[in-house]
Every structure is written in structure tokens, then in C-alpha cells.
C-alpha atoms as a PDB file:
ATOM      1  CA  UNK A   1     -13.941  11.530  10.099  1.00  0.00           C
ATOM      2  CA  UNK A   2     -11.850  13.959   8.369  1.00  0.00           C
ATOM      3  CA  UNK A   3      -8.320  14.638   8.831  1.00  0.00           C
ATOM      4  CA  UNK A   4      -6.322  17.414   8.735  1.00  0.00           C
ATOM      5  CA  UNK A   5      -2.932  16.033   8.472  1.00  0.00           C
ATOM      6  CA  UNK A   6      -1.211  13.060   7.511  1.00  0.00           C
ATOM      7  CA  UNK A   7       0.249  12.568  10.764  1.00  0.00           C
ATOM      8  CA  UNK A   8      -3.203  12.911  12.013  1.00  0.00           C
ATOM      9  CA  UNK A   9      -4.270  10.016   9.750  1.00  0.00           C
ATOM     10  CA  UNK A  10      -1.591   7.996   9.859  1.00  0.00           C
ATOM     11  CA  UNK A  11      -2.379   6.047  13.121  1.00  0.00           C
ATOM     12  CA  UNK A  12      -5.568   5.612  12.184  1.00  0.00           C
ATOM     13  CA  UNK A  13      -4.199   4.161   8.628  1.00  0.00           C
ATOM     14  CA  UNK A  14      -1.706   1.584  10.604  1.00  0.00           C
ATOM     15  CA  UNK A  15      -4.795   0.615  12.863  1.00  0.00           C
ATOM     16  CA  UNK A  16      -6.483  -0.571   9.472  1.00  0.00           C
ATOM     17  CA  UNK A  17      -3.375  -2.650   8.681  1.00  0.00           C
ATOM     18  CA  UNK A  18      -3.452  -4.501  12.379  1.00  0.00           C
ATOM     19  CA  UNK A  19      -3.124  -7.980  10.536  1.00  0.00           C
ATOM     20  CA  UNK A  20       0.295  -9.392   9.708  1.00  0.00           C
ATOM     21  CA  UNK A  21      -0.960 -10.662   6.383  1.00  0.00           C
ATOM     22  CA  UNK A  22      -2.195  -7.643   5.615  1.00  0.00           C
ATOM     23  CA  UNK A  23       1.189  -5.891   5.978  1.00  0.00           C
ATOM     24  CA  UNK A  24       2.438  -8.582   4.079  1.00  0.00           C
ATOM     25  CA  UNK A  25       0.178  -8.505   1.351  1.00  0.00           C
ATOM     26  CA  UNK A  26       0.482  -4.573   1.191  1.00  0.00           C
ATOM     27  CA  UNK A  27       4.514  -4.998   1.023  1.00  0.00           C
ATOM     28  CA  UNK A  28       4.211  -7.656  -1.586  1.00  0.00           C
ATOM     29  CA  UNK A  29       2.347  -5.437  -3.602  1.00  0.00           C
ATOM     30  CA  UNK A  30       4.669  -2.981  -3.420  1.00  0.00           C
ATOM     31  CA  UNK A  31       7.609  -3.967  -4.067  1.00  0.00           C
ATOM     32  CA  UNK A  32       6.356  -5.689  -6.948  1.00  0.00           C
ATOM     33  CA  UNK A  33       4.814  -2.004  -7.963  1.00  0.00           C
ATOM     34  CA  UNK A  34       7.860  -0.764  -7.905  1.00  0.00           C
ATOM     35  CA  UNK A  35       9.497  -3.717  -9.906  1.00  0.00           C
ATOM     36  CA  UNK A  36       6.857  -2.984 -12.683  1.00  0.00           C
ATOM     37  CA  UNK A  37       8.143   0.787 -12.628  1.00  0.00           C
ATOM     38  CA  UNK A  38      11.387   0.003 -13.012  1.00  0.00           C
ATOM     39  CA  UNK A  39      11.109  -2.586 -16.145  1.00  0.00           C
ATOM     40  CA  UNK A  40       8.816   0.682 -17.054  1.00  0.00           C
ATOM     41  CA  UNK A  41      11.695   2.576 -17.204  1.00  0.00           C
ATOM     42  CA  UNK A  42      14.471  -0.196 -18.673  1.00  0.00           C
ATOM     43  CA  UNK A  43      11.844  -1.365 -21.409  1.00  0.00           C
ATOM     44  CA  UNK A  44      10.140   2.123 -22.626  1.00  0.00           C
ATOM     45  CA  UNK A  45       7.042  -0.454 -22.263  1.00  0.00           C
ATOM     46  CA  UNK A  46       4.412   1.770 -20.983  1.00  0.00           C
ATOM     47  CA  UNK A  47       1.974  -1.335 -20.310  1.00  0.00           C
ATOM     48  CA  UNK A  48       3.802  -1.821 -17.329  1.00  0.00           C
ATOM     49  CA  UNK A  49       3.039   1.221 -15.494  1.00  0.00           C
ATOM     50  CA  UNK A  50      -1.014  -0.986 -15.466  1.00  0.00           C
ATOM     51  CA  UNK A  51       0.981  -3.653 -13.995  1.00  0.00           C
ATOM     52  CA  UNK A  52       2.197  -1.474 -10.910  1.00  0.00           C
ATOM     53  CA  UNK A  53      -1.576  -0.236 -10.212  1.00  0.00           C
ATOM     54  CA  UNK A  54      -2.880  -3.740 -10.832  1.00  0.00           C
ATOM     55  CA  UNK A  55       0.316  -4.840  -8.446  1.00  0.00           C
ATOM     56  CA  UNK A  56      -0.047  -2.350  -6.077  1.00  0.00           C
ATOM     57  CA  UNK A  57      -3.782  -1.864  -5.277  1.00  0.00           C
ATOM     58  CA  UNK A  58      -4.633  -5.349  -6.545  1.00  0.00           C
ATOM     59  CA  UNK A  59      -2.166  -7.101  -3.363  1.00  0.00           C
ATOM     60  CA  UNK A  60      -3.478  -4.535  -0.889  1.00  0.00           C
ATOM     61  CA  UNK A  61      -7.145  -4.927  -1.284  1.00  0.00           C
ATOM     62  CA  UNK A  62      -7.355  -8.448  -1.356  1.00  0.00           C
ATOM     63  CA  UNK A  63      -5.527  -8.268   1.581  1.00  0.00           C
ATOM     64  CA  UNK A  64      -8.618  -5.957   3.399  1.00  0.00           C
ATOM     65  CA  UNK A  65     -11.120  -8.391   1.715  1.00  0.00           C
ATOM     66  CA  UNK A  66      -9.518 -11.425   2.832  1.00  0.00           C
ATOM     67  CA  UNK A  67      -7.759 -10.698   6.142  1.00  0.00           C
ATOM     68  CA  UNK A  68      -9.181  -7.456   8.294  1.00  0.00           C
ATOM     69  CA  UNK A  69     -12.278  -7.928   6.497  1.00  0.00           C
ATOM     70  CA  UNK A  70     -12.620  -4.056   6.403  1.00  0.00           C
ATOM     71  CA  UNK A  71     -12.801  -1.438   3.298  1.00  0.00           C
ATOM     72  CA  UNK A  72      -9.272   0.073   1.811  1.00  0.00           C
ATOM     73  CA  UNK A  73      -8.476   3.522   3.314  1.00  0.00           C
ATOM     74  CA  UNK A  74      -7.766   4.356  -0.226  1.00  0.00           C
ATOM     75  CA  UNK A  75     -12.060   4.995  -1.093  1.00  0.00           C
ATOM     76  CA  UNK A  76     -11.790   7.496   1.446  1.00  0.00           C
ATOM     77  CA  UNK A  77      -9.101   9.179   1.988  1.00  0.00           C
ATOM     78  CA  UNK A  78      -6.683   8.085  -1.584  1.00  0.00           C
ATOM     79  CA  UNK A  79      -3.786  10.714  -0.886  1.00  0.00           C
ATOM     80  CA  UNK A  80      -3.107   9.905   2.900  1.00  0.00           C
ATOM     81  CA  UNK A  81      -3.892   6.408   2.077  1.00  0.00           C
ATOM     82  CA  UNK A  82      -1.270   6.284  -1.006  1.00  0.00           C
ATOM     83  CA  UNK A  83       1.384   8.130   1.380  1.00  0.00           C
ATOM     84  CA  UNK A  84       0.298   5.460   3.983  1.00  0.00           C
ATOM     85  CA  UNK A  85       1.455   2.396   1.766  1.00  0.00           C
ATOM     86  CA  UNK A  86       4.641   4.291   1.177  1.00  0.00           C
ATOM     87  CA  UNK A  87       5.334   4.901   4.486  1.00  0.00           C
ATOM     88  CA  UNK A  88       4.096   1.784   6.000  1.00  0.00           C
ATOM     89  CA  UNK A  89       6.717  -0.320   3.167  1.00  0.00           C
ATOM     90  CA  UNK A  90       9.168   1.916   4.281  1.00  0.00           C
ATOM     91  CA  UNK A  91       8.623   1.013   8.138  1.00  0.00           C
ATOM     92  CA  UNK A  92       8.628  -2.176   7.312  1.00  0.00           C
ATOM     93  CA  UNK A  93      11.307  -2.324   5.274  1.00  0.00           C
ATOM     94  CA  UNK A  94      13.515  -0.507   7.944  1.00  0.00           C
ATOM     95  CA  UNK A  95      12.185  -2.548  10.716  1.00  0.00           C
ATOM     96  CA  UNK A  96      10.107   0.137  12.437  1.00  0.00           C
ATOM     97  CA  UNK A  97       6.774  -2.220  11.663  1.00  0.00           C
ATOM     98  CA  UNK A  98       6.521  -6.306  12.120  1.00  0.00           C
ATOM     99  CA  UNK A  99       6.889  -7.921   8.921  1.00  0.00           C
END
């Protein structure tokens, strides 16, 4: 299916995420992302910007392979599915989405 919008894809993204451990996995990878950004930034140390896409993509599709047992969004559709993680961590973060 193609979509036209985010918010068009966006349900369709969170119905891909139905596991808890998958969430989980997805947030963990995150925030660790964003960890390797920052000592990006503090260090000058370029090598760890590889250890945010390892971090980030790395957490989330293990968590597909081992938990909904279904291919990451990101193959098909990598913008909406990169604005997905954001907004999903963000949800979660906030309380909007079960940890």
C-alpha cells in the first residue's frame, strides 16, 4: 500500500509495534541513539554517530525479528518509518503509548 501522508501511515506504523517488547526494544534503542549523538557532539568523535544507527536500527529490528515476527516498516516506507520511531518514543515518553 502506499501512503500519502504520515498521518495516513502512522496507524498502520503503531499496528506494526502491537507488542510491548517491541515498544520497548524500539525506545531502548532510541534513547541510546540519542545518547551516542550527544557524546557525538561532547567528544568531536565522529565514530559515534555508527553507534546511533547501529543503536537505533540495531534495537528496533531485533525487536520485529524476535517479538512481532514481522519485517521493519523502515524497508518500505524509511521516511514515515524514521518519523514513526520519533514519534512513537515521544508517545511513549509522554505517556500517550504503554511502555
Amino acid at each position: 500500500m502506499r501512503y500519502s501522508s504520515f498521518a495516513e501511515f502512522y496507524p498502520f506504523y503503531l499496528g506494526e509495534h502491537a507488542q510491548p517488547a517491541t515498544r520497548r526494544m524500539h525506545f531502548a534503542g532510541s534513547a541510546l541513539a540519542l545518547l551516542c549523538l550527544l557524546a557525538a557532539v561532547i567528544t568531536g568523535n565522529l565514530r559515534w554517530l555508527g553507534g546511533a544507527l547501529l543503536c537505533g536500527y540495531g534495537f528496533a529490528w531485533a525487536a520485529h525479528l524476535l517479538f512481532e515476527k514481522n519485517r521493519p516498516a523502515t524497508f518500505r516506507y524509511p521516511l514515515y518509518s524514521f518519523m514513526g520511531d520519533w514519534k512513537m518514543f515521544f508517545e511513549i515518553l509522554t505517556g500517550r503509548i504503554a511502555f
